[in-house]
N, C-alpha and C. Protein backbone atom coordinates (compact mmCIF):
# COMPACT_ATOMS: atom_id res chain seq x y z
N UNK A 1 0.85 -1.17 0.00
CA UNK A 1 0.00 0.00 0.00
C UNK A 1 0.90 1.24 0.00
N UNK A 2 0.53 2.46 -1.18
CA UNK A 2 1.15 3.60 -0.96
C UNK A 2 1.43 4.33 0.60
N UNK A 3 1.70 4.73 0.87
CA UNK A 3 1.97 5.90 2.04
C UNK A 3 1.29 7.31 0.86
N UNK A 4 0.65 8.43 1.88
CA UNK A 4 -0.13 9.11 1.54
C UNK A 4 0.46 10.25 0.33
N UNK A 5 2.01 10.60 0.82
CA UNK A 5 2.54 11.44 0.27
C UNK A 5 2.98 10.61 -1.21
N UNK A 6 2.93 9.18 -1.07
CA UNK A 6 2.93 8.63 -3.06
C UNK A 6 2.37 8.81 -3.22
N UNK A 7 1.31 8.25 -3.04
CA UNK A 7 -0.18 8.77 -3.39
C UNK A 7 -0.98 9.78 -4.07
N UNK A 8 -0.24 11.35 -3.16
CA UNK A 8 -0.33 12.40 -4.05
C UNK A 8 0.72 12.71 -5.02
N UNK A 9 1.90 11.75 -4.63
CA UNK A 9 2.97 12.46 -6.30
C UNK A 9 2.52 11.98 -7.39
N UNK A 10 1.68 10.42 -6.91
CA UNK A 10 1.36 9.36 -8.36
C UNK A 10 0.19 10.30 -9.11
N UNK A 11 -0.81 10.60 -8.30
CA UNK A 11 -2.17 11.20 -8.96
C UNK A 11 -1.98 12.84 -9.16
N UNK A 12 -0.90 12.98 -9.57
CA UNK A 12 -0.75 14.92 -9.70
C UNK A 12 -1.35 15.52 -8.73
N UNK A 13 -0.50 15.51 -7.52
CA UNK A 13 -0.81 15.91 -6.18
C UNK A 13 -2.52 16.09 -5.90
N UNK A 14 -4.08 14.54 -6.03
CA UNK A 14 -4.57 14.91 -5.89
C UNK A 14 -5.08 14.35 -4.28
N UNK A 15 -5.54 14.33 -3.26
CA UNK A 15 -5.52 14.13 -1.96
C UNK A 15 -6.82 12.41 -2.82
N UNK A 16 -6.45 11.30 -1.67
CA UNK A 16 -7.18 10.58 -1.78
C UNK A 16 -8.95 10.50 -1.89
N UNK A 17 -9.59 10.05 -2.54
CA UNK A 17 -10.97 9.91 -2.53
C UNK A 17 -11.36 9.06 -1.67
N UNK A 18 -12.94 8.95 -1.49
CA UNK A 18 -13.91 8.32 -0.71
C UNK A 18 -13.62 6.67 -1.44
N UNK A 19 -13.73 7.10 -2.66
CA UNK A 19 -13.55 5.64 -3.56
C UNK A 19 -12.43 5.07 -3.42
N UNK A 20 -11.16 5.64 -3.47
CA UNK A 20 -10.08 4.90 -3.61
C UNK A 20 -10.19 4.67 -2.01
N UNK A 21 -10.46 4.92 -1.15
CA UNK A 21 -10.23 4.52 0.21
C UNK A 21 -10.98 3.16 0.36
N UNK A 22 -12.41 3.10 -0.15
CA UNK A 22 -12.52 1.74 0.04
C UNK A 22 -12.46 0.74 -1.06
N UNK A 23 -11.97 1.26 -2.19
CA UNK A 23 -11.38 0.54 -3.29
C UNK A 23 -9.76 -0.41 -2.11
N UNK A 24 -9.26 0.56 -1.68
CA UNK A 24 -8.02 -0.37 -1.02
C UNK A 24 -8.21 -1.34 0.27
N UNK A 25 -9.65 -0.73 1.09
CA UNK A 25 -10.12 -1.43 1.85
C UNK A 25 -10.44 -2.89 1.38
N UNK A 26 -11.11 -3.48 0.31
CA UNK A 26 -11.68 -3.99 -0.10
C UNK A 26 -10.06 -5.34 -1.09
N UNK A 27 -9.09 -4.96 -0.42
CA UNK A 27 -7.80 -5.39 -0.96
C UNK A 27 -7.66 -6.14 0.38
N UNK A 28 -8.12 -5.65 1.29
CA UNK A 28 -7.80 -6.74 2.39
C UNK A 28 -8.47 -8.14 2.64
N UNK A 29 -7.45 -9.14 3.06
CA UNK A 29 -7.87 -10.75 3.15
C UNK A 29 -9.29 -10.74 3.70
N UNK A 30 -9.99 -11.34 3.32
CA UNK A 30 -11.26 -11.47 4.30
C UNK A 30 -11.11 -13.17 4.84
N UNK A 31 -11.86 -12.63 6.27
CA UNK A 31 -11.38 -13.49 6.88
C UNK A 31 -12.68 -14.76 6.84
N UNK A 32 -12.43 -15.64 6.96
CA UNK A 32 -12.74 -16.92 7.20
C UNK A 32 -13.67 -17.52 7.97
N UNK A 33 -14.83 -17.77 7.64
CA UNK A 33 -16.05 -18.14 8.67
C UNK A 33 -16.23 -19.50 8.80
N UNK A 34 -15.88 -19.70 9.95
CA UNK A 34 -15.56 -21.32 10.64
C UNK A 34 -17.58 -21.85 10.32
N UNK A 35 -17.80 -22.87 9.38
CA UNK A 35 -18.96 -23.82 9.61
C UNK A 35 -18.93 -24.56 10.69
N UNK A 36 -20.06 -24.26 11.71
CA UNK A 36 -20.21 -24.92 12.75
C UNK A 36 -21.82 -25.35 13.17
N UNK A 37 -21.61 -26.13 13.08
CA UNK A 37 -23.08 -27.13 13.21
C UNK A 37 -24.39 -27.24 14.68
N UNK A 38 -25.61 -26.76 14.55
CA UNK A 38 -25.82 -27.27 16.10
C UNK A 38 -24.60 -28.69 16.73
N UNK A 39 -25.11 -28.99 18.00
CA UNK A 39 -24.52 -30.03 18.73
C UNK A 39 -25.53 -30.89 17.74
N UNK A 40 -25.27 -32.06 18.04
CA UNK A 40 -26.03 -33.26 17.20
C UNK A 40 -26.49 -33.11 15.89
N UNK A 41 -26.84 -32.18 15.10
CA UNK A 41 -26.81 -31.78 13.89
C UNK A 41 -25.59 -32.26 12.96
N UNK A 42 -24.69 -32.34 12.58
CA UNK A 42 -23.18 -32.33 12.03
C UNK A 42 -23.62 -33.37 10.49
N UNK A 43 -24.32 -34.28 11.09
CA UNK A 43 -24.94 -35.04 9.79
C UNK A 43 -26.06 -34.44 9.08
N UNK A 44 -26.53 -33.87 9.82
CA UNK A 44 -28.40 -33.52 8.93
C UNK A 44 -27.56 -32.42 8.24
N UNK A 45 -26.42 -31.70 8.69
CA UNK A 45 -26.23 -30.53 8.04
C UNK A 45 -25.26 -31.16 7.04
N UNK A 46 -24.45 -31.80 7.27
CA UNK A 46 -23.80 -32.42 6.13
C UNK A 46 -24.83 -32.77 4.93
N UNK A 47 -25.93 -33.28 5.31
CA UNK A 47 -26.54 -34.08 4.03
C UNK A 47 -27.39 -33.09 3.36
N UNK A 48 -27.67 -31.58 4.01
CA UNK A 48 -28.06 -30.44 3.42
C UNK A 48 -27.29 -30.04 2.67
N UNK A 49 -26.14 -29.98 3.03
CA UNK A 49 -25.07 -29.29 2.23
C UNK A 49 -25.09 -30.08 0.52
N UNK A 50 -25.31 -31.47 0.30
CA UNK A 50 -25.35 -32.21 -0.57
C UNK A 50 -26.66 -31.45 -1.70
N UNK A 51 -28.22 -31.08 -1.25
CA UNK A 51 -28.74 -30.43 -1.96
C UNK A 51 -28.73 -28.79 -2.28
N UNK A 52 -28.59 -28.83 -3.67
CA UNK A 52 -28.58 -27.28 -4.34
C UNK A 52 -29.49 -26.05 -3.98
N UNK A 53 -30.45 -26.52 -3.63
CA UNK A 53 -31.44 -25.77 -3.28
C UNK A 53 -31.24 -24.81 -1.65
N UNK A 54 -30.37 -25.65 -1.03
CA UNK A 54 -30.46 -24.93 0.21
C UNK A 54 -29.08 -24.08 0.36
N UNK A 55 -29.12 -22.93 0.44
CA UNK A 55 -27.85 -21.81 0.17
C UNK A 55 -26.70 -22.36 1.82
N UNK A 56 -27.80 -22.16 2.70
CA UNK A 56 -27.15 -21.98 4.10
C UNK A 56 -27.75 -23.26 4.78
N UNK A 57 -26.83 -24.21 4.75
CA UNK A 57 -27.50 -25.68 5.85
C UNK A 57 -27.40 -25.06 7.32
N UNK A 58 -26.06 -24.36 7.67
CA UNK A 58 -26.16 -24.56 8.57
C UNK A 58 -26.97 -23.14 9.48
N UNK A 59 -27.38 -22.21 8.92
CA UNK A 59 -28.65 -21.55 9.47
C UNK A 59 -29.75 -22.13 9.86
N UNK A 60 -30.05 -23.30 8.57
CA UNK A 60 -31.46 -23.89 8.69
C UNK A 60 -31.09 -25.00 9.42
N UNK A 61 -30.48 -25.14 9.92
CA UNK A 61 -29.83 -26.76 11.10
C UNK A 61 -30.19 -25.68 12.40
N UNK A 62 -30.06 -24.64 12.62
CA UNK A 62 -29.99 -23.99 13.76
C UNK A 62 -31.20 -23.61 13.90
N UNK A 63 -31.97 -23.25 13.28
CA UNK A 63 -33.42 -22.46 12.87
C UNK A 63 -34.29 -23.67 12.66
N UNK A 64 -33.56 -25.10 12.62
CA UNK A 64 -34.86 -26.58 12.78
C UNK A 64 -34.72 -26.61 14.14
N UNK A 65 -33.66 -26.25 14.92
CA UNK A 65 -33.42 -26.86 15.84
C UNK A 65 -34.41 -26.33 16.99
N UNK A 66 -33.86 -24.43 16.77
CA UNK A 66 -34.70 -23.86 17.65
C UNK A 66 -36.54 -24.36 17.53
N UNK A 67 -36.76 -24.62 16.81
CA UNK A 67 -38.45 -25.25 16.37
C UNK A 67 -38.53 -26.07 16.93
N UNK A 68 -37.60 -26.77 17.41
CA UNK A 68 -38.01 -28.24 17.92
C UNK A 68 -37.79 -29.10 17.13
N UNK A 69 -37.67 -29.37 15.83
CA UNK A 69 -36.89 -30.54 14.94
C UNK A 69 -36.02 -31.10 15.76
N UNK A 70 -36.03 -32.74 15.00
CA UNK A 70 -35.07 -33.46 15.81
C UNK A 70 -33.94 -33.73 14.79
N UNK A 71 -32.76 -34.05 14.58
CA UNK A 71 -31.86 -34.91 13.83
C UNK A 71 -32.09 -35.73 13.15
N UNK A 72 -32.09 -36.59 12.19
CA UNK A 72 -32.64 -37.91 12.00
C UNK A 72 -31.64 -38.26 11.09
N UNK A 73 -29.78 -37.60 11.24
CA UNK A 73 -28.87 -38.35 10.84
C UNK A 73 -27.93 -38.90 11.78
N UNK A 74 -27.35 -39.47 11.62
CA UNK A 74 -26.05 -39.74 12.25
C UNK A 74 -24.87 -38.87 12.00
N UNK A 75 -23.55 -38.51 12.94
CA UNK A 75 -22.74 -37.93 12.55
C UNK A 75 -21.73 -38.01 10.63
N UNK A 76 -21.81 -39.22 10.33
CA UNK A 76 -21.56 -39.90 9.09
C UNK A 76 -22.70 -39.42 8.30
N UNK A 77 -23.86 -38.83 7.93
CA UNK A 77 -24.91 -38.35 7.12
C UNK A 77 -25.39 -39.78 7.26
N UNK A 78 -25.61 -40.78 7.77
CA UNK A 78 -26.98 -42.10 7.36
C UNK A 78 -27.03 -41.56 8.61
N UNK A 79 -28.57 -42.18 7.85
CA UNK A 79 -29.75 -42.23 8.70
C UNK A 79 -29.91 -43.06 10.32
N UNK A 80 -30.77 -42.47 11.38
CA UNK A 80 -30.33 -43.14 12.51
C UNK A 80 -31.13 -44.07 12.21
């Protein structure tokens, strides 16, 4: 990343924009969102993950759960 004073020699001394500020923001690593399963879930969400239709298993593993849904895989995705 420039330091401010390249910055203005590169662009004919013009002071940084709104844009280029988060144009460079947007250069940084993004970080990494650990998939983590209800407790006992790990299979039902595994075997969601297998159909296209569902974007986020493991929201809807958390959001069956709170409802009261039960599991009905095993940690391995078969069936109990």
């Amino acid at each position: 990343m420039k330091t401010f004073l390249e910055y203005i020699a590169a662009n004919d001394n013009k002071p940084p924009t709104v844009i280029d500020k988060i144009a460079n923001d947007n250069k940084k690593p993004k970080k990494k969102i650990e998939e983590i399963s209800p407790p006992g879930w790990k299979g039902t969400t595994e075997a969601m993950k297998k159909h296209k239709d569902i974007t986020n298993p493991w929201a809807l593993a958390y959001w069956m759960r709170n409802k009261g849904y039960k599991s009905h895989k095993n940690p391995d995705s078969t069936d109990k």
